[in-house]
C-alpha atoms as a PDB file:
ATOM      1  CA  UNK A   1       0.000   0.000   0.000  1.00  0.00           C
ATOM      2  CA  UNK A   2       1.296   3.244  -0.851  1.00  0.00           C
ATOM      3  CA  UNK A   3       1.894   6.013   1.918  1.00  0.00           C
ATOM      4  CA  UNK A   4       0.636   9.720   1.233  1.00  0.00           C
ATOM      5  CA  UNK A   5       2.645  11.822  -0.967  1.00  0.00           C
ATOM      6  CA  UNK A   6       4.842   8.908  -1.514  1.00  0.00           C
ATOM      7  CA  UNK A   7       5.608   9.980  -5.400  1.00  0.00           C
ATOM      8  CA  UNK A   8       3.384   7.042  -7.479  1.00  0.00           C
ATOM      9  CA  UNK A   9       5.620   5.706 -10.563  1.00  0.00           C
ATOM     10  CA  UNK A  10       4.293   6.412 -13.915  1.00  0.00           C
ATOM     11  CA  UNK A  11       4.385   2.820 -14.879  1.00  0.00           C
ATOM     12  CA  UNK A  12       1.618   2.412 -12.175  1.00  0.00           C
ATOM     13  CA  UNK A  13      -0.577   4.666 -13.566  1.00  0.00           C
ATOM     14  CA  UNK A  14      -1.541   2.987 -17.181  1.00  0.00           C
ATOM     15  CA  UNK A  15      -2.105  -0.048 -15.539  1.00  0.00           C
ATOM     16  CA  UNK A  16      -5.057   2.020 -13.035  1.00  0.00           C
ATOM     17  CA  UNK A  17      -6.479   3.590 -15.650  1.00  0.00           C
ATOM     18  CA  UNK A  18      -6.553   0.934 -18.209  1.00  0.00           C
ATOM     19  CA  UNK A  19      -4.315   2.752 -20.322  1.00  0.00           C
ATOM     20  CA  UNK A  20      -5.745   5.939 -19.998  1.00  0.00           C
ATOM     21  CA  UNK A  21      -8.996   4.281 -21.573  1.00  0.00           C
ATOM     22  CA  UNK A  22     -11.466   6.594 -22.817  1.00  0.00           C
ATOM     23  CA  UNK A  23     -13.946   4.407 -20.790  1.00  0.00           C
ATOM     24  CA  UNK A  24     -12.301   5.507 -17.579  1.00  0.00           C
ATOM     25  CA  UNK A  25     -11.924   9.537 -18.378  1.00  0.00           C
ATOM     26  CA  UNK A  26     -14.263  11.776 -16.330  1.00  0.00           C
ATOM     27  CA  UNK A  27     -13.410  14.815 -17.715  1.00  0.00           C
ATOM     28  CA  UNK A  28     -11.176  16.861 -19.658  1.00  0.00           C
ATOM     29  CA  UNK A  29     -10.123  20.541 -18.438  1.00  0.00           C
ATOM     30  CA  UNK A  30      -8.103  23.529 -18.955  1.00  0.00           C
ATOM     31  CA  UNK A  31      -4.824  21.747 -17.972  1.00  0.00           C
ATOM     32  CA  UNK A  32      -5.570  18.450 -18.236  1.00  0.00           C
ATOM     33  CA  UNK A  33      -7.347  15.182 -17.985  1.00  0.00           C
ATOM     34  CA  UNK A  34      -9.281  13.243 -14.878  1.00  0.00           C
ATOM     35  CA  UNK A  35      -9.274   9.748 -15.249  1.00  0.00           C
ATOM     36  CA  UNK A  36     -11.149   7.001 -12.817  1.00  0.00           C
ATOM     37  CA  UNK A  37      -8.136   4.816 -11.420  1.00  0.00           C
ATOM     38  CA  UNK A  38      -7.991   1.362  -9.483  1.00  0.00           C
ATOM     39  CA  UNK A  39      -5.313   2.298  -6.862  1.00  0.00           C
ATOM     40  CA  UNK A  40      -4.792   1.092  -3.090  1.00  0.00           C
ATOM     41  CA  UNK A  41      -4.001   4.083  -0.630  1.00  0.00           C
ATOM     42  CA  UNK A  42      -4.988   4.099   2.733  1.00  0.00           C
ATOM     43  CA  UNK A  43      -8.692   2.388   2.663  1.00  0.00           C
ATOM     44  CA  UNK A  44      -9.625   3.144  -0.680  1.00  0.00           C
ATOM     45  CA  UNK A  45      -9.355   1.702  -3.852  1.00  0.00           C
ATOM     46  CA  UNK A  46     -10.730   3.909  -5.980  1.00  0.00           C
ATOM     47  CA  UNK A  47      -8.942   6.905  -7.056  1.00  0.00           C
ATOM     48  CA  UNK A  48      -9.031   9.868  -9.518  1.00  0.00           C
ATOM     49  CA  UNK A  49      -5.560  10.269 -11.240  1.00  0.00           C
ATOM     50  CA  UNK A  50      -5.630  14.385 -13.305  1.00  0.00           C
ATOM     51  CA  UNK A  51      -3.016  13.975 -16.035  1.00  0.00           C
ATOM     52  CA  UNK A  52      -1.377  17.215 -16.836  1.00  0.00           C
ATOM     53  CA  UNK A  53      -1.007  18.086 -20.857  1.00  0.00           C
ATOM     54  CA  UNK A  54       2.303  19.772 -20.333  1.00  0.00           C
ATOM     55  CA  UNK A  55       2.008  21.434 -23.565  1.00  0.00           C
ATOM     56  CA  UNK A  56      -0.751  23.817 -22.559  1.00  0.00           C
ATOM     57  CA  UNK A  57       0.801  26.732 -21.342  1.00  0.00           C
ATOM     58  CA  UNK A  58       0.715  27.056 -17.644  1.00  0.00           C
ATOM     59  CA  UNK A  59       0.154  23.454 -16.960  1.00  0.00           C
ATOM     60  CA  UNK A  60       3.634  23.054 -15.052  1.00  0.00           C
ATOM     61  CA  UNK A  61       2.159  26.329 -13.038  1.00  0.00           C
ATOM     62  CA  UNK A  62      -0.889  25.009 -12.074  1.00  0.00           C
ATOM     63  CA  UNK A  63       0.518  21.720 -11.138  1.00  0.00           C
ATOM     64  CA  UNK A  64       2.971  23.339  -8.881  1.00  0.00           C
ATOM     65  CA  UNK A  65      -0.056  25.686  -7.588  1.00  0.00           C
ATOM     66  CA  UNK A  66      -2.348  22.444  -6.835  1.00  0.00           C
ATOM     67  CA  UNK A  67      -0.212  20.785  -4.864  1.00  0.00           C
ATOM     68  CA  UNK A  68       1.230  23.257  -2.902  1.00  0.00           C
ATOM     69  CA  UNK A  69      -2.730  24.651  -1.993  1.00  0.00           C
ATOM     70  CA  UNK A  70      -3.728  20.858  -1.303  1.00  0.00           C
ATOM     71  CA  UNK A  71      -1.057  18.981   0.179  1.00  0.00           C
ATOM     72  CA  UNK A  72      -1.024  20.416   4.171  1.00  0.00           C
ATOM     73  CA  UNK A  73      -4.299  20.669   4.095  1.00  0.00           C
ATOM     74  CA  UNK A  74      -7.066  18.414   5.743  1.00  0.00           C
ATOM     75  CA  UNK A  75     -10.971  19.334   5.666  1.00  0.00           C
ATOM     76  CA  UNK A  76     -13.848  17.199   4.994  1.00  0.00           C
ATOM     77  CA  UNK A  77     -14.934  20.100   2.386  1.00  0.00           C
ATOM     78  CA  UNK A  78     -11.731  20.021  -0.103  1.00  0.00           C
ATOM     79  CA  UNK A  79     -11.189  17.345  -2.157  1.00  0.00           C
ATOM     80  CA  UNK A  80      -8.200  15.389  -0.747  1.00  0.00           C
ATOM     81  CA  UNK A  81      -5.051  15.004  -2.421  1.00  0.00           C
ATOM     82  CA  UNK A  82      -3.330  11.443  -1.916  1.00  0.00           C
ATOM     83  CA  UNK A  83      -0.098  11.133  -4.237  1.00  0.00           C
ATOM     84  CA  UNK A  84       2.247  13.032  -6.838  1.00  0.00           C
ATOM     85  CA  UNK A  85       3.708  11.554 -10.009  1.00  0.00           C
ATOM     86  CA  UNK A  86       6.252  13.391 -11.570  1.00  0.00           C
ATOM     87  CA  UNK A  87       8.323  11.512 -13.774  1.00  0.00           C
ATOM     88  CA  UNK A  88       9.446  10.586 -17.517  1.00  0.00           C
ATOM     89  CA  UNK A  89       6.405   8.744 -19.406  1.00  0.00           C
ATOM     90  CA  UNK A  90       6.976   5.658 -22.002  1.00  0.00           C
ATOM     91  CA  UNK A  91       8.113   8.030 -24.863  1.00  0.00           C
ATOM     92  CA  UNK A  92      10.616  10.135 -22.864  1.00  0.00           C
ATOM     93  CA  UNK A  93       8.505  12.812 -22.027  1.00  0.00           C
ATOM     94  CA  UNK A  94       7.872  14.936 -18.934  1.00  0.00           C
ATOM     95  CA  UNK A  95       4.911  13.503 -17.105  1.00  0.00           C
ATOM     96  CA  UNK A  96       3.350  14.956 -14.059  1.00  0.00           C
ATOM     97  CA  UNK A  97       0.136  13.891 -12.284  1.00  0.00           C
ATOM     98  CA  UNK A  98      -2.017  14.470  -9.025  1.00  0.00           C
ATOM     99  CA  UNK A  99      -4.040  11.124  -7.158  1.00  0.00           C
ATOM    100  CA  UNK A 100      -7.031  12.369  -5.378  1.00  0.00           C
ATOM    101  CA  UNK A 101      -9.559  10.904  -3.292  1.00  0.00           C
ATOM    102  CA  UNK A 102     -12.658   9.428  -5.715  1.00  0.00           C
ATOM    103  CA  UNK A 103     -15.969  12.110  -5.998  1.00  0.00           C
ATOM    104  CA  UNK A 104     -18.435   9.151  -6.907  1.00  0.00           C
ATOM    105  CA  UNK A 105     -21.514  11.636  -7.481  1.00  0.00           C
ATOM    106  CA  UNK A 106     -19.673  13.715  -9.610  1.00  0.00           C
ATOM    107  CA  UNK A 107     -19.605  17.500 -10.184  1.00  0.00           C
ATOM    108  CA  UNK A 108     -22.262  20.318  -9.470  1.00  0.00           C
ATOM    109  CA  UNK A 109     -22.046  21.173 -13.026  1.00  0.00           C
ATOM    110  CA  UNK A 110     -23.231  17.329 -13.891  1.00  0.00           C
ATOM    111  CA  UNK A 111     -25.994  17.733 -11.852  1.00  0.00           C
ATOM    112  CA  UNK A 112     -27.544  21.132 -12.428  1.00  0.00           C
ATOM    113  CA  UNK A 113     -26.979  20.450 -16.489  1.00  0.00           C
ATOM    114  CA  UNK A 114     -27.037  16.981 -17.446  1.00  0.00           C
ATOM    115  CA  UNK A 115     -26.949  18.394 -21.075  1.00  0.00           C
ATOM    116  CA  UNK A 116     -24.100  20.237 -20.919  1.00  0.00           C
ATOM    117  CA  UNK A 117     -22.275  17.401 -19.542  1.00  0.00           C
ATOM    118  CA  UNK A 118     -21.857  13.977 -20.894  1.00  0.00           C
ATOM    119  CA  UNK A 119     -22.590  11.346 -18.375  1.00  0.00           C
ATOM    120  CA  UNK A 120     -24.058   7.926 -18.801  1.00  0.00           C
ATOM    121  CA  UNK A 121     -25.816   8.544 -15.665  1.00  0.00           C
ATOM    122  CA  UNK A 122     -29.778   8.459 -15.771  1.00  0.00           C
ATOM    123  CA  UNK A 123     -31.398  11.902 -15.364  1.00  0.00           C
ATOM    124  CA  UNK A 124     -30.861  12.938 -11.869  1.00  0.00           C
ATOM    125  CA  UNK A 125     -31.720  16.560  -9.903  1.00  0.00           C
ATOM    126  CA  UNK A 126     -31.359  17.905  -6.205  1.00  0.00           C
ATOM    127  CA  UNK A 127     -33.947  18.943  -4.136  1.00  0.00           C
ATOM    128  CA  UNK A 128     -33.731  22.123  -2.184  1.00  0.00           C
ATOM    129  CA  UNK A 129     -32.742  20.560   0.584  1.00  0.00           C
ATOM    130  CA  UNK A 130     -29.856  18.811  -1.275  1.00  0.00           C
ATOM    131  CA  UNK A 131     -28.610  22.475  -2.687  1.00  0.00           C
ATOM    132  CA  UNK A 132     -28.680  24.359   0.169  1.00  0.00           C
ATOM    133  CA  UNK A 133     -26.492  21.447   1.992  1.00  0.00           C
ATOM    134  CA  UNK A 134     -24.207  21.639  -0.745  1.00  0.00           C
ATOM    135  CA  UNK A 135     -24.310  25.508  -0.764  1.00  0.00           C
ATOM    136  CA  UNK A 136     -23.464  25.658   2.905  1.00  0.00           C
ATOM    137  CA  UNK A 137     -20.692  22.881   2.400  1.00  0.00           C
ATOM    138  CA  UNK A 138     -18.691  25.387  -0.306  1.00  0.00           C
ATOM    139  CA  UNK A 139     -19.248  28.676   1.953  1.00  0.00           C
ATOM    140  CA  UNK A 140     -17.313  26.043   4.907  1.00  0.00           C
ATOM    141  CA  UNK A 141     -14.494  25.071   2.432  1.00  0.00           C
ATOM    142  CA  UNK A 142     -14.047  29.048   1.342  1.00  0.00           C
ATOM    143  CA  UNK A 143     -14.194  30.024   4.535  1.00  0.00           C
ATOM    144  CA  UNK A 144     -11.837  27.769   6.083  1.00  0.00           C
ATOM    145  CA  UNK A 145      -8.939  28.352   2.670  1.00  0.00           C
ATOM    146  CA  UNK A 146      -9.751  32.355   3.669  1.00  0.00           C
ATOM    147  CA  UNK A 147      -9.314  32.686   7.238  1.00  0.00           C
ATOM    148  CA  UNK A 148      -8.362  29.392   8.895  1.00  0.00           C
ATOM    149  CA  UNK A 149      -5.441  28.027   6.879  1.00  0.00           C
ATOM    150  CA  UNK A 150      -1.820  28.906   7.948  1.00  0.00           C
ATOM    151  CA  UNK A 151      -1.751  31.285   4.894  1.00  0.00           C
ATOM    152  CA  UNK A 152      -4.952  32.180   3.290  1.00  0.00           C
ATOM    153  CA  UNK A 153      -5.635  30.811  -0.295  1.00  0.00           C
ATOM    154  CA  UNK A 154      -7.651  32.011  -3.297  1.00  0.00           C
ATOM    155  CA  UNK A 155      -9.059  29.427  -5.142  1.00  0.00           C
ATOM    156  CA  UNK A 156      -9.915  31.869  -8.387  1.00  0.00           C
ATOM    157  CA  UNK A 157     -12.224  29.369 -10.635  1.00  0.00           C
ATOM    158  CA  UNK A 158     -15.294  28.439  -8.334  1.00  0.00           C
ATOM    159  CA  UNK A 159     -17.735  27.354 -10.322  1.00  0.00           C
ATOM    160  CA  UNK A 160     -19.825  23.680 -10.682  1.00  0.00           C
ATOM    161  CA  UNK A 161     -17.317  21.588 -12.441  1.00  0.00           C
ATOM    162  CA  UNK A 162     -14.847  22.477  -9.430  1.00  0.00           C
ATOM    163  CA  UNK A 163     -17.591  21.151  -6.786  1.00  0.00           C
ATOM    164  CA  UNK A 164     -17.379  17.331  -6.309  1.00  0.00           C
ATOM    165  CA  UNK A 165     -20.090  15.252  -4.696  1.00  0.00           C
ATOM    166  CA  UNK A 166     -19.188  12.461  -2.454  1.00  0.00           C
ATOM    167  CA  UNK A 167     -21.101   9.673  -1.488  1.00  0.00           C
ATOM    168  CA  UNK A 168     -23.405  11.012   0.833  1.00  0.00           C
ATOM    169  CA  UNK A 169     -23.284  14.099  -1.733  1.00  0.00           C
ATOM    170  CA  UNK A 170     -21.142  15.898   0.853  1.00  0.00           C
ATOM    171  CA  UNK A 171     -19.459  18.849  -1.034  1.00  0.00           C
ATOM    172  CA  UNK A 172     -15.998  18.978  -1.635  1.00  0.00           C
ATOM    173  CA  UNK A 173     -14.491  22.115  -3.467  1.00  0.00           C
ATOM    174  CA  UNK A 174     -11.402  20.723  -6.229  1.00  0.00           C
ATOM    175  CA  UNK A 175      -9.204  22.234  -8.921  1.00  0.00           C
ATOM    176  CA  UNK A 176      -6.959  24.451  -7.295  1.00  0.00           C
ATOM    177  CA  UNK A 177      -4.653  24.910 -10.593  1.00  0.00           C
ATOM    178  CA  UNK A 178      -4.969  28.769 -10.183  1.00  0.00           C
ATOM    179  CA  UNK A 179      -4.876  29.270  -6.365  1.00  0.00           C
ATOM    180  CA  UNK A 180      -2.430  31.453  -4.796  1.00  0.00           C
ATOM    181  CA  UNK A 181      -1.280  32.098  -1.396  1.00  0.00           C
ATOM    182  CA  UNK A 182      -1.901  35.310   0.129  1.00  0.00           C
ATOM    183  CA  UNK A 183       0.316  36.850   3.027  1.00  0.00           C
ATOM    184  CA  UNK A 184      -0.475  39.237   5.181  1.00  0.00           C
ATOM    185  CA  UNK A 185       0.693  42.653   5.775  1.00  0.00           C
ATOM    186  CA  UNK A 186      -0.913  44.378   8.370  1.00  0.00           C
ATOM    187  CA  UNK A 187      -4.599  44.674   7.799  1.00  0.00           C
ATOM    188  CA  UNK A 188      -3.904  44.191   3.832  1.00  0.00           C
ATOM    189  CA  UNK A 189      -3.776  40.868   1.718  1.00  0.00           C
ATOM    190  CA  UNK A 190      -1.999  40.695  -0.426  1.00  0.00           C
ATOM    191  CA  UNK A 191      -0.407  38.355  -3.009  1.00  0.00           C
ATOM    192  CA  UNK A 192       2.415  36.392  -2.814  1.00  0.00           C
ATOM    193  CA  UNK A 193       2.682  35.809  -6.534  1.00  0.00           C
ATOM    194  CA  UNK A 194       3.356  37.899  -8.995  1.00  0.00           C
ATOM    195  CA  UNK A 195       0.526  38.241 -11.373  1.00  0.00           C
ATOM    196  CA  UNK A 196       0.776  37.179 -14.953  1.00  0.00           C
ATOM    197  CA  UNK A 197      -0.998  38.752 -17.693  1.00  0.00           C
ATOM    198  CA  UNK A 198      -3.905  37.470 -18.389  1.00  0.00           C
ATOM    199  CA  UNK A 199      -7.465  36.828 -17.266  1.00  0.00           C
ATOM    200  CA  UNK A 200      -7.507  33.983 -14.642  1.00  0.00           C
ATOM    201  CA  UNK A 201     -10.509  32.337 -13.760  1.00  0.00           C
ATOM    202  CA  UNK A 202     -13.907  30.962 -16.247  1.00  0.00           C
ATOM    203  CA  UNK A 203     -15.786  33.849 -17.749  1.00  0.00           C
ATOM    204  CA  UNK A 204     -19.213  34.337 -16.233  1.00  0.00           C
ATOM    205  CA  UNK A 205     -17.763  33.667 -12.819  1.00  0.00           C
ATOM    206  CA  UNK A 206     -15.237  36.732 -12.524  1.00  0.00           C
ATOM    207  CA  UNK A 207     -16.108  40.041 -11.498  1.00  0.00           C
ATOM    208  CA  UNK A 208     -16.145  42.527 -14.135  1.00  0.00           C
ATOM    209  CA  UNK A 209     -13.625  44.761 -12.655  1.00  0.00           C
ATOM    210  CA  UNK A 210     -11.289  42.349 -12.947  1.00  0.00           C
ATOM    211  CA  UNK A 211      -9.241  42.764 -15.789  1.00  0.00           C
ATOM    212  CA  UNK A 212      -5.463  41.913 -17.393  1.00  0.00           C
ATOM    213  CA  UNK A 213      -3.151  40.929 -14.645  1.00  0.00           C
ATOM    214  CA  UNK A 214      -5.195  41.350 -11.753  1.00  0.00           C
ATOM    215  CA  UNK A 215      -4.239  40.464  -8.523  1.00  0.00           C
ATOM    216  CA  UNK A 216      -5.659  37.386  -6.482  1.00  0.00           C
ATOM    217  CA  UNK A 217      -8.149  38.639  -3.855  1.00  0.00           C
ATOM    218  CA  UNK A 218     -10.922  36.708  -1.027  1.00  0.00           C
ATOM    219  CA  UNK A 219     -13.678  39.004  -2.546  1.00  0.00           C
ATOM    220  CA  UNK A 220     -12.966  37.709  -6.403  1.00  0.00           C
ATOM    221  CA  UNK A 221     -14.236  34.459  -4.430  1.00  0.00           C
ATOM    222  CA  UNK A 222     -16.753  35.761  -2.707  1.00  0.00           C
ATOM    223  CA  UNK A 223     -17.981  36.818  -6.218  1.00  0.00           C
ATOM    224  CA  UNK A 224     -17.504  33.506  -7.746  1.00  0.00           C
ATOM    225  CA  UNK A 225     -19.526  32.082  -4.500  1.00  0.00           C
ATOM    226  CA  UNK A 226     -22.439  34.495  -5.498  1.00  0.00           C
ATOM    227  CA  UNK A 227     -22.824  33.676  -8.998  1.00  0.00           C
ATOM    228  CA  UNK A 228     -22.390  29.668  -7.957  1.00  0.00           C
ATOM    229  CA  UNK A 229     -25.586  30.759  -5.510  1.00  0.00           C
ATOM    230  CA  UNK A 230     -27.506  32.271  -8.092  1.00  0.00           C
ATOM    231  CA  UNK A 231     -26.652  29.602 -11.006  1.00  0.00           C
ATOM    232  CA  UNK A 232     -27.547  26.553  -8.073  1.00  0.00           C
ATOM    233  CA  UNK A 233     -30.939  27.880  -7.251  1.00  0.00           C
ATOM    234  CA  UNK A 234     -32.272  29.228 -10.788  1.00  0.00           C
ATOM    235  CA  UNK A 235     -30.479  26.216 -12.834  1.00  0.00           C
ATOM    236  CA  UNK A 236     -29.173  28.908 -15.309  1.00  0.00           C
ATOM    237  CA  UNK A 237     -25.618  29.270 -16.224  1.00  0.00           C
ATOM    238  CA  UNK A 238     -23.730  32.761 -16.164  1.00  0.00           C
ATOM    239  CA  UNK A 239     -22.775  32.141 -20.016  1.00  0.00           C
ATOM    240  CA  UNK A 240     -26.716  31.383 -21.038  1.00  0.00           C
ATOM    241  CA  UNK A 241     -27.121  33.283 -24.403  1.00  0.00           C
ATOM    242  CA  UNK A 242     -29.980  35.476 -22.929  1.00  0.00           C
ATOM    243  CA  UNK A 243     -26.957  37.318 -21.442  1.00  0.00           C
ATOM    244  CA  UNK A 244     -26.430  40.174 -23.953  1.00  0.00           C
ATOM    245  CA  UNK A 245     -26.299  43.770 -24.382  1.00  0.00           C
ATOM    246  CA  UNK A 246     -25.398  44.300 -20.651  1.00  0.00           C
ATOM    247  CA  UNK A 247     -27.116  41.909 -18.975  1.00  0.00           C
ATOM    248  CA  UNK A 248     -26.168  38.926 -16.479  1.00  0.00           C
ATOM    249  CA  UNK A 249     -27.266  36.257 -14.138  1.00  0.00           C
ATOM    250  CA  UNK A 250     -27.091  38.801 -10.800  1.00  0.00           C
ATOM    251  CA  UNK A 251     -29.189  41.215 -12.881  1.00  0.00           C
ATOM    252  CA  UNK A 252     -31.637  38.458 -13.603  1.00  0.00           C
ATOM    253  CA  UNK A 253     -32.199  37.512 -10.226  1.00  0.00           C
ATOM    254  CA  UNK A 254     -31.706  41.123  -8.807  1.00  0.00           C
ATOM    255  CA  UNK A 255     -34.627  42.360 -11.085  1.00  0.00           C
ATOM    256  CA  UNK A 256     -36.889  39.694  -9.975  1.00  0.00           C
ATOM    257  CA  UNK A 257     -35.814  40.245  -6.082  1.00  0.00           C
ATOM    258  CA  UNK A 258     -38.104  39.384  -3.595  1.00  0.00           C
ATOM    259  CA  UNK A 259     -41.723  39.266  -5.116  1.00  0.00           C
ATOM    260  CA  UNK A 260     -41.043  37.511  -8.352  1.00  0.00           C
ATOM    261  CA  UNK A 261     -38.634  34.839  -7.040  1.00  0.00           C
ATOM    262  CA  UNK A 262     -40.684  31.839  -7.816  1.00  0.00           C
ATOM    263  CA  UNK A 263     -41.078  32.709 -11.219  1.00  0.00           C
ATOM    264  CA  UNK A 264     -37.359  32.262 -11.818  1.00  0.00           C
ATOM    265  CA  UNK A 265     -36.009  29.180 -10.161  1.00  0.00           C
ATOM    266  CA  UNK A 266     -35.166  26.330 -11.145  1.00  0.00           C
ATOM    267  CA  UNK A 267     -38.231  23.626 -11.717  1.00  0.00           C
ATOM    268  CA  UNK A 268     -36.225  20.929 -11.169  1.00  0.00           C
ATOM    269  CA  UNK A 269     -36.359  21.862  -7.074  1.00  0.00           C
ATOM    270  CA  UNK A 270     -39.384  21.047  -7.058  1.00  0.00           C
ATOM    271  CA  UNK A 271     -39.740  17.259  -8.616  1.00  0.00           C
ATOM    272  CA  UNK A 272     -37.159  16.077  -5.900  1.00  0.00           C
ATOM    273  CA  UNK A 273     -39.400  14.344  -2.791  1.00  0.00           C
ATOM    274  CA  UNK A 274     -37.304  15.527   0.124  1.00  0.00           C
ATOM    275  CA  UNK A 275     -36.035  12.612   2.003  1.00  0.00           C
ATOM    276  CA  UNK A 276     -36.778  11.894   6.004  1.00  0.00           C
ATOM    277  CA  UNK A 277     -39.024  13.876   8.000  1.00  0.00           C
ATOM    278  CA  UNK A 278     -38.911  16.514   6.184  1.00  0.00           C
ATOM    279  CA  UNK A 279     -42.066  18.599   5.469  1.00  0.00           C
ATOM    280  CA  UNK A 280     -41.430  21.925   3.365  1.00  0.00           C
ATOM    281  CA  UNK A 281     -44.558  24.897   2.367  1.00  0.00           C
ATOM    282  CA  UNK A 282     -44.678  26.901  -0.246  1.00  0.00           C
ATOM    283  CA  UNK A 283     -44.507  29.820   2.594  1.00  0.00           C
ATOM    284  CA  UNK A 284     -41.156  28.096   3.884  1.00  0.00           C
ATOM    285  CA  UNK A 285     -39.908  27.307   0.864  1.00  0.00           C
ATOM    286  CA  UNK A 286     -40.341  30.657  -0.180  1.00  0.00           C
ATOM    287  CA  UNK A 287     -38.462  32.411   3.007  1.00  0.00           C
ATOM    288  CA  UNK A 288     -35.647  30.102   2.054  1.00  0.00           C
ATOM    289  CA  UNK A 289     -35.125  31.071  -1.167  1.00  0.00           C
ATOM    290  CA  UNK A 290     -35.086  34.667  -0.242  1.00  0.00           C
ATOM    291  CA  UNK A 291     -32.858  34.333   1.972  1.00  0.00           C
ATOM    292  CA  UNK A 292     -30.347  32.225  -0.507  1.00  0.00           C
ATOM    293  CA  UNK A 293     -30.672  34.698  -3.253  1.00  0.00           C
ATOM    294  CA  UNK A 294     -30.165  37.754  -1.685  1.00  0.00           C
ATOM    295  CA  UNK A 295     -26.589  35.874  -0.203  1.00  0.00           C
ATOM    296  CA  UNK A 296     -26.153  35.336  -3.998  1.00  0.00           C
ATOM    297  CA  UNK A 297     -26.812  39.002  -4.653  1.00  0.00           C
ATOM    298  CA  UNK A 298     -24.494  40.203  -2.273  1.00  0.00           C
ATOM    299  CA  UNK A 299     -21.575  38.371  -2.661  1.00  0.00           C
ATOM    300  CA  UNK A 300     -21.896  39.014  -6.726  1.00  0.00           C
ATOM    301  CA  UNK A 301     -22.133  42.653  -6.686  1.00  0.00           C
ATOM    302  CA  UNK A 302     -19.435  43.923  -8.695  1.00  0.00           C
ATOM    303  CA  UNK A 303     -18.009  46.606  -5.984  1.00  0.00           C
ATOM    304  CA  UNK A 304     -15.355  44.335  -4.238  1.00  0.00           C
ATOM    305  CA  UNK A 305     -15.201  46.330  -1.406  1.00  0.00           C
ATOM    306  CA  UNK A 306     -19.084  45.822  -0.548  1.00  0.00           C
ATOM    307  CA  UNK A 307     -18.282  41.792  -1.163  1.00  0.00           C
ATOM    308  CA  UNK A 308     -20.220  39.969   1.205  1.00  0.00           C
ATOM    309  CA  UNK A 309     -18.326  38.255   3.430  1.00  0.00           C
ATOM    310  CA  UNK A 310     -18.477  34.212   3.119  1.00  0.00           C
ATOM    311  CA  UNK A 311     -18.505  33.532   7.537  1.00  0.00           C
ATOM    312  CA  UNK A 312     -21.537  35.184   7.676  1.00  0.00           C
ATOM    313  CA  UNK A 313     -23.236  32.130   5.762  1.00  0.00           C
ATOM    314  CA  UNK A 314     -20.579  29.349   6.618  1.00  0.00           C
ATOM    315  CA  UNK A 315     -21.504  30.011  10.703  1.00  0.00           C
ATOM    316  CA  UNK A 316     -25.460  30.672  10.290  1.00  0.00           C
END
């Protein structure tokens, strides 16, 4: 059995994955590839192995930036890392790779849009219930790289796809390839990395403000957090075409703030059964959702220094 961070040989990793199969890929992103793995560490078996592509500029960075946000750190909320490869593959070639702990539900993103997502998985949605668990779960995990950590850390690309569902479809926040560390200087952050040029982060989730070069900040995450809000409880992405001319998903919701909120969320909340003892009435559900979106609306306002701050939800 192999110990954590104990570097994994690239020879073992083919073998897990069935040679990189197709059949065991679960998704492909910015920097790389996540493939399904058979591996033994600690008490699991299963394992999720991300394959850099080294030729995509910035890959080496983010590897170096994942690891580094991920390996001293332990919370039920962040996706776990378990091992490191870096080493030469079969043809010579740099190879690196991160082993992390198995997300058998999948991502947000699969979830609230099965159709932007291909999954053999049967149709599937979340109950309100469901979302506002996994809502609180991401505020915990922000909240805890923010203000709890030995350095704080900015994740910079919250959004769905970076939300992994465990078993018990605990949340677990992933894909730190753009964090950065930020040290303190009396009552400023600030960051510990230079900037490079370039917009960091997906489009949709990054405040507007934020332009060429910009510096890594809590309240770009508090943003991101908002527009997560906003996108969980309406099922409508940031990027949906009816965003033109001006308009976005916190102006959506904001216009339709607090009589009209029924008329815009998501229908899908409301074909899930809640589970246990649960009894929920249109007048609860209602003071619920108000309560949700305006969170939403706060955190996404695009004045960063009227960002809501994520440890008022994370300890309600």
């Amino acid at each position: 059995m192999k110990s954590q961070y104990e570097d994994v040989s690239y020879n073992d990793l083919p073998r897990a994955t069935n040679g990189f199969s197709i059949d065991n890929l679960i998704r492909r992103g910015a920097f790389g590839a996540v493939y399904k793995a058979l591996m033994m560490f600690e008490n699991v078996t299963t394992v999720a192995v991300k394959v850099l592509n080294l030729e995509q500029d910035g890959a080496s960075r983010s590897f170096l930036s994942e690891f580094k946000a991920l390996k001293g750190i332990r919370h039920r909320n962040l996706v776990k890392v378990l091992s490191v490869c870096s080493s030469i593959d079969c043809q010579g070639n740099d190879f690196k790779a991160l082993i992390f702990e198995f997300m058998p539900n999948g991502s947000l993103e699969a979830w609230l849009h099965p159709n932007l997502v291909s999954t053999n998985q049967p149709m599937r949605y979340l109950s309100l219930v469901q979302r506002i668990s996994i809502a609180i779960d991401v505020a915990i995990a922000l909240d805890y790289l923010h203000d709890h950590g030995i350095d704080p850390i900015v994740h910079r690309d919250l959004k769905p796809s970076n939300v992994l569902l465990d078993d018990d479809m605990t949340a677990h926040v992933g894909d730190f390839g753009l964090a950065r560390f930020l040290v303190q200087h009396d009552t400023m952050l600030s960051q510990s990395m230079t900037s490079t040029n370039g917009v960091k982060g997906s489009i949709g989730y990054i405040p507007p403000e934020y332009g060429m070069g910009s510096q890594a900040s809590v309240q770009r995450d508090v943003y991101s957090y908002g527009i997560l809000l906003l996108e969980m409880f309406t099922g409508v992405c940031p990027t949906d075409e009816r965003f033109t001319d001006g308009s976005s998903l916190h102006n959506h919701v904001a216009t339709s703030f607090p009589n009209q909120v029924m008329d815009i969320i998501d229908p899908k909340i409301f074909s899930v059964n809640e589970a246990g003892d649960i009894v929920l009435t249109q007048e609860n559900v209602y003071d619920c959702l108000v309560l949700v979106l305006q969170c939403g609306i706060l955190c996404s306002r695009t004045h960063l220094e009227n960002a809501y701050r994520l440890k008022k939800l994370s300890t309600s």
